[in-house]
Protein backbone atom coordinates (compact mmCIF):
# COMPACT_ATOMS: atom_id res chain seq x y z
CA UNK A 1 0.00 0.00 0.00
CA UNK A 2 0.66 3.91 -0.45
CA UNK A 3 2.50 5.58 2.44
CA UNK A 4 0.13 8.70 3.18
CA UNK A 5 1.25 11.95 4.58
CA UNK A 6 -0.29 12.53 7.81
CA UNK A 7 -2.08 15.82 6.72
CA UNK A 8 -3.46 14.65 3.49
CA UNK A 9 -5.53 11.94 5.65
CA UNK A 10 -9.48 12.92 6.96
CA UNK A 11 -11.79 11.77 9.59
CA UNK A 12 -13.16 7.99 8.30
CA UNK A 13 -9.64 7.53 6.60
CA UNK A 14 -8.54 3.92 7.14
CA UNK A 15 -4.49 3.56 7.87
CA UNK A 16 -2.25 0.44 8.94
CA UNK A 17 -0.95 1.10 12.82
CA UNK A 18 1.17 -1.68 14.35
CA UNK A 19 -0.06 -4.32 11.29
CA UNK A 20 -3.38 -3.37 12.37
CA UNK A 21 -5.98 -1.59 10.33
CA UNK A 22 -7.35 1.23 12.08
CA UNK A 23 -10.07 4.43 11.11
CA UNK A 24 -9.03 8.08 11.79
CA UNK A 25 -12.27 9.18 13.72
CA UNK A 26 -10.54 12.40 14.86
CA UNK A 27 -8.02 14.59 13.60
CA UNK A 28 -7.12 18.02 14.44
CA UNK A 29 -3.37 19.95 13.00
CA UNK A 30 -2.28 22.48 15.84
CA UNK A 31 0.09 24.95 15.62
CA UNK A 32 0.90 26.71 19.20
CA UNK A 33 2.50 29.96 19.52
CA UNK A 34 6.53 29.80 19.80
CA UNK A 35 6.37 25.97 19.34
CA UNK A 36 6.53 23.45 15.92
CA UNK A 37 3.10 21.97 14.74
CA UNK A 38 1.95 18.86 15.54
CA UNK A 39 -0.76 16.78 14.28
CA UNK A 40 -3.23 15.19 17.14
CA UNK A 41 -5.10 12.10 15.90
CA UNK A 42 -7.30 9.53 17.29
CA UNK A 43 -7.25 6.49 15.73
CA UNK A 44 -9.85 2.99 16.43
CA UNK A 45 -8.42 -0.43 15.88
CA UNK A 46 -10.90 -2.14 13.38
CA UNK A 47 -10.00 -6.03 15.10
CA UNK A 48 -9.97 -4.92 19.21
CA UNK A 49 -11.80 -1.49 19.47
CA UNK A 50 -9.01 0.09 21.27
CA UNK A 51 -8.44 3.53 20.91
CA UNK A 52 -5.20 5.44 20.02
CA UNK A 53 -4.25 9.20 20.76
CA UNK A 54 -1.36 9.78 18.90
CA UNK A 55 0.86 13.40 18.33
CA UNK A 56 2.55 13.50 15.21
CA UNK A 57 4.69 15.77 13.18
CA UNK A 58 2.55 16.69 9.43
CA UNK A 59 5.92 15.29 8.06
CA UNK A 60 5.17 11.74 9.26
CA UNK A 61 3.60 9.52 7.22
CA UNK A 62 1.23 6.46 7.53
CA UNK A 63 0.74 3.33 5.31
CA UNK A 64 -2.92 4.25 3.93
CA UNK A 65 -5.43 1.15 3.30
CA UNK A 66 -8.34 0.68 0.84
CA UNK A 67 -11.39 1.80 2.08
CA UNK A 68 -15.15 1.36 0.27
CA UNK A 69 -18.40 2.92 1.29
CA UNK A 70 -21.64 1.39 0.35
CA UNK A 71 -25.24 2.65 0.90
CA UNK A 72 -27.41 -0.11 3.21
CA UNK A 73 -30.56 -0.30 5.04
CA UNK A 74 -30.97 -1.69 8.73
CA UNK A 75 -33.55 -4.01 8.38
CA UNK A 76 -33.93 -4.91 11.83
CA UNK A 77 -31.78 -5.51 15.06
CA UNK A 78 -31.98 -9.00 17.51
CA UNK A 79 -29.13 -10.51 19.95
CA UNK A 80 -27.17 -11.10 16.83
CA UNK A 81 -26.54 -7.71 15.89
CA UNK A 82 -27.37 -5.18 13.34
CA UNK A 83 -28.79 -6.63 10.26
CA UNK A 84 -28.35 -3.80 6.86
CA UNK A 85 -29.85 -4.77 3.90
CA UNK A 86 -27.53 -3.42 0.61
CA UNK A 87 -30.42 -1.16 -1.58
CA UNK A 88 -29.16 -2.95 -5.09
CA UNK A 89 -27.74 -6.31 -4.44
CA UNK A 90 -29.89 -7.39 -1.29
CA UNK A 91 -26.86 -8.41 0.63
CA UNK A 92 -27.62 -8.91 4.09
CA UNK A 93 -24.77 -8.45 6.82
CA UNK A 94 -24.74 -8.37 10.43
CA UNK A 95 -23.04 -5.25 12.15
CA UNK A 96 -21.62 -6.37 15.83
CA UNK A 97 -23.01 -3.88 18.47
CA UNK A 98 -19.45 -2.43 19.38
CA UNK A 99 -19.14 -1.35 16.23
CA UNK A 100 -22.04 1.02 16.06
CA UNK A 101 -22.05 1.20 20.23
CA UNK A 102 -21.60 4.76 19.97
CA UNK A 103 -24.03 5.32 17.23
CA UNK A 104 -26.91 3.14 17.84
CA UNK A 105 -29.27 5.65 19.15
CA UNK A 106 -28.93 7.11 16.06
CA UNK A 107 -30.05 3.40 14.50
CA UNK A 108 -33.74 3.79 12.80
CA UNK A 109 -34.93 0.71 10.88
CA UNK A 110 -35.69 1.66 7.51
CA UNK A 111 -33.00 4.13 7.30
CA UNK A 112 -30.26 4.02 4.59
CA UNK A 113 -26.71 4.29 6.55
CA UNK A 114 -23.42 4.20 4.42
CA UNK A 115 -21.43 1.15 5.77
CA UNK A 116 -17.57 1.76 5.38
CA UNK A 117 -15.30 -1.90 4.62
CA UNK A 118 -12.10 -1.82 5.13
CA UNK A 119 -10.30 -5.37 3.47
CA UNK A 120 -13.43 -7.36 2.56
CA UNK A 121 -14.95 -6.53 6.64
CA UNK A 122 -17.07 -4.04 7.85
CA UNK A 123 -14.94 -1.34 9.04
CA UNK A 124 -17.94 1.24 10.84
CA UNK A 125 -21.32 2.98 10.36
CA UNK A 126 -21.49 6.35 9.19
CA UNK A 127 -24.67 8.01 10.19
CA UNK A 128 -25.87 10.97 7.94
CA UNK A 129 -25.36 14.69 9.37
CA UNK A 130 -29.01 14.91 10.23
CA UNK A 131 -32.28 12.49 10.89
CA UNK A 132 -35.77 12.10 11.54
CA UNK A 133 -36.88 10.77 14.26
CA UNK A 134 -40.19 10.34 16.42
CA UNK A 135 -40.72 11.66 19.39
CA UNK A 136 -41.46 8.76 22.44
CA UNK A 137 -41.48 10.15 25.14
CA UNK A 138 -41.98 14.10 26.21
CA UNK A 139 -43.28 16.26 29.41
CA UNK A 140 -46.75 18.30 28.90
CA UNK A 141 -45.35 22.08 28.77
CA UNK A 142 -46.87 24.61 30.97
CA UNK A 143 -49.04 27.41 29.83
CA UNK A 144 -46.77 30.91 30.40
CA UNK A 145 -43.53 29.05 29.97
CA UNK A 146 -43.10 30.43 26.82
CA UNK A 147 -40.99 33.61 27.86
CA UNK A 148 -37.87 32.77 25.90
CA UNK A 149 -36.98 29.82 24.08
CA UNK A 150 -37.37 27.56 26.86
CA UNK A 151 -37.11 23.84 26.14
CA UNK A 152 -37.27 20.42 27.63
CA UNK A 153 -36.28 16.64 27.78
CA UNK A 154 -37.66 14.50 25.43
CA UNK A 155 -37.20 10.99 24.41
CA UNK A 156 -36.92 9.94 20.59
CA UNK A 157 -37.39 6.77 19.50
CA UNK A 158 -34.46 4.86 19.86
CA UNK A 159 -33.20 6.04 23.58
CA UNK A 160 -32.00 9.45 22.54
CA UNK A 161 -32.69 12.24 24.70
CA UNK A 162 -33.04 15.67 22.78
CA UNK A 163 -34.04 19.13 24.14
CA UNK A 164 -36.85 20.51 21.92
CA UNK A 165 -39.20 23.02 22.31
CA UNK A 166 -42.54 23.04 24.83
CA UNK A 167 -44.50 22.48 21.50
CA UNK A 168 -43.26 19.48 20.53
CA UNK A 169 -45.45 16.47 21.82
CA UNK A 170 -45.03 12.48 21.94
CA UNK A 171 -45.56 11.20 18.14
CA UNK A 172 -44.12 14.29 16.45
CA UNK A 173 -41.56 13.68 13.82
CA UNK A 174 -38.26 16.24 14.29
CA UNK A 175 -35.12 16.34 12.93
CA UNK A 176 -32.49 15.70 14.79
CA UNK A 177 -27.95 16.95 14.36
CA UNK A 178 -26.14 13.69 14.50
CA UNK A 179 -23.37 15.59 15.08
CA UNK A 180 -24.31 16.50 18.65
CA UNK A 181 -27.80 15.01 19.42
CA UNK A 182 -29.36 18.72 19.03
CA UNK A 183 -32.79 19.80 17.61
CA UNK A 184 -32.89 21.53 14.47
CA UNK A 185 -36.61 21.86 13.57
CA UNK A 186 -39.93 19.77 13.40
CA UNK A 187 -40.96 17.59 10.49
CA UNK A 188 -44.52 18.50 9.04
């Protein structure tokens, strides 16, 4: 494989660390005052889940590994794991629950995720940047509460708790950041 240099490679960039295969699922390139930049990366082994913080120099390079992304439904979820469905060749795999551990309350059935592989396995879920979802769960508001944009907890669907406004009402259909779990309007 290509050796990469370290600031030519992105968030959901796969690269070989230790003769593992690992995503990038956070990069950021700092340059403090008086002192050389540096690189900080956090990197997720694809075969134990462990997590590495690492601070590089943008000179460094890393061996860079073939990654494909391909559109899939989640059909449905049981003790198994996540089942996706691929939307033109019907291909049904099953997505361990550490995988997507950090994800799954963003997991809708019906919903077309982009599932990343990463040599011939599943490497992670990629959620898009926002969803709809339905609203479970939410308090009554009280009448004269509405002095400012004053919210509350509600409950989506799938676990997720979201602040949305006193207006919003078990059953309603919002959208949702995936980003940071905010609300960002109300689906009519």
């Amino acid at each position: 494989m290509a050796s990469t240099p370290i600031i030519q490679l992105r968030k959901g960039n796969a690269v070989r660390y230790n003769n593992d295969v690992c995503i990038v699922i956070d990069m950021q390139h700092k340059t403090p005052p008086n002192l050389r930049a540096f690189v900080q990366m956090s990197i997720r082994n694809l075969a134990t889940g462990k997590i590495y913080n690492l601070r590089l120099t943008p000179n460094d390079s890393m061996e860079s590994v073939n990654v494909s992304r391909e559109p899939y439904e989640l059909s449905y979820t049981d003790p198994a794991g996540y089942h996706f469905l691929h939307q033109d060749t019907f291909e049904d795999i099953t997505v361990n629950e550490d995988l997507v551990a950090d994800i799954k309350q963003y997991l809708v059935e019906g919903q077309i995720y982009t599932v990343v592989f990463t040599e011939g396995s599943v490497a992670s879920v990629e959620v898009p940047t926002s969803m709809e979802m339905t609203i479970a769960e939410a308090p009554e508001g009280v009448k004269g509460d509405s002095a400012n944009n004053v919210y509350k907890a509600a409950i989506t669907e799938t676990g997720l708790t979201v602040q949305v406004p006193l207006f919003i009402n078990p059953g309603d259909k919002i959208t949702v950041k995936t980003e940071d779990g905010s609300y960002t309007g109300r689906v009519s």
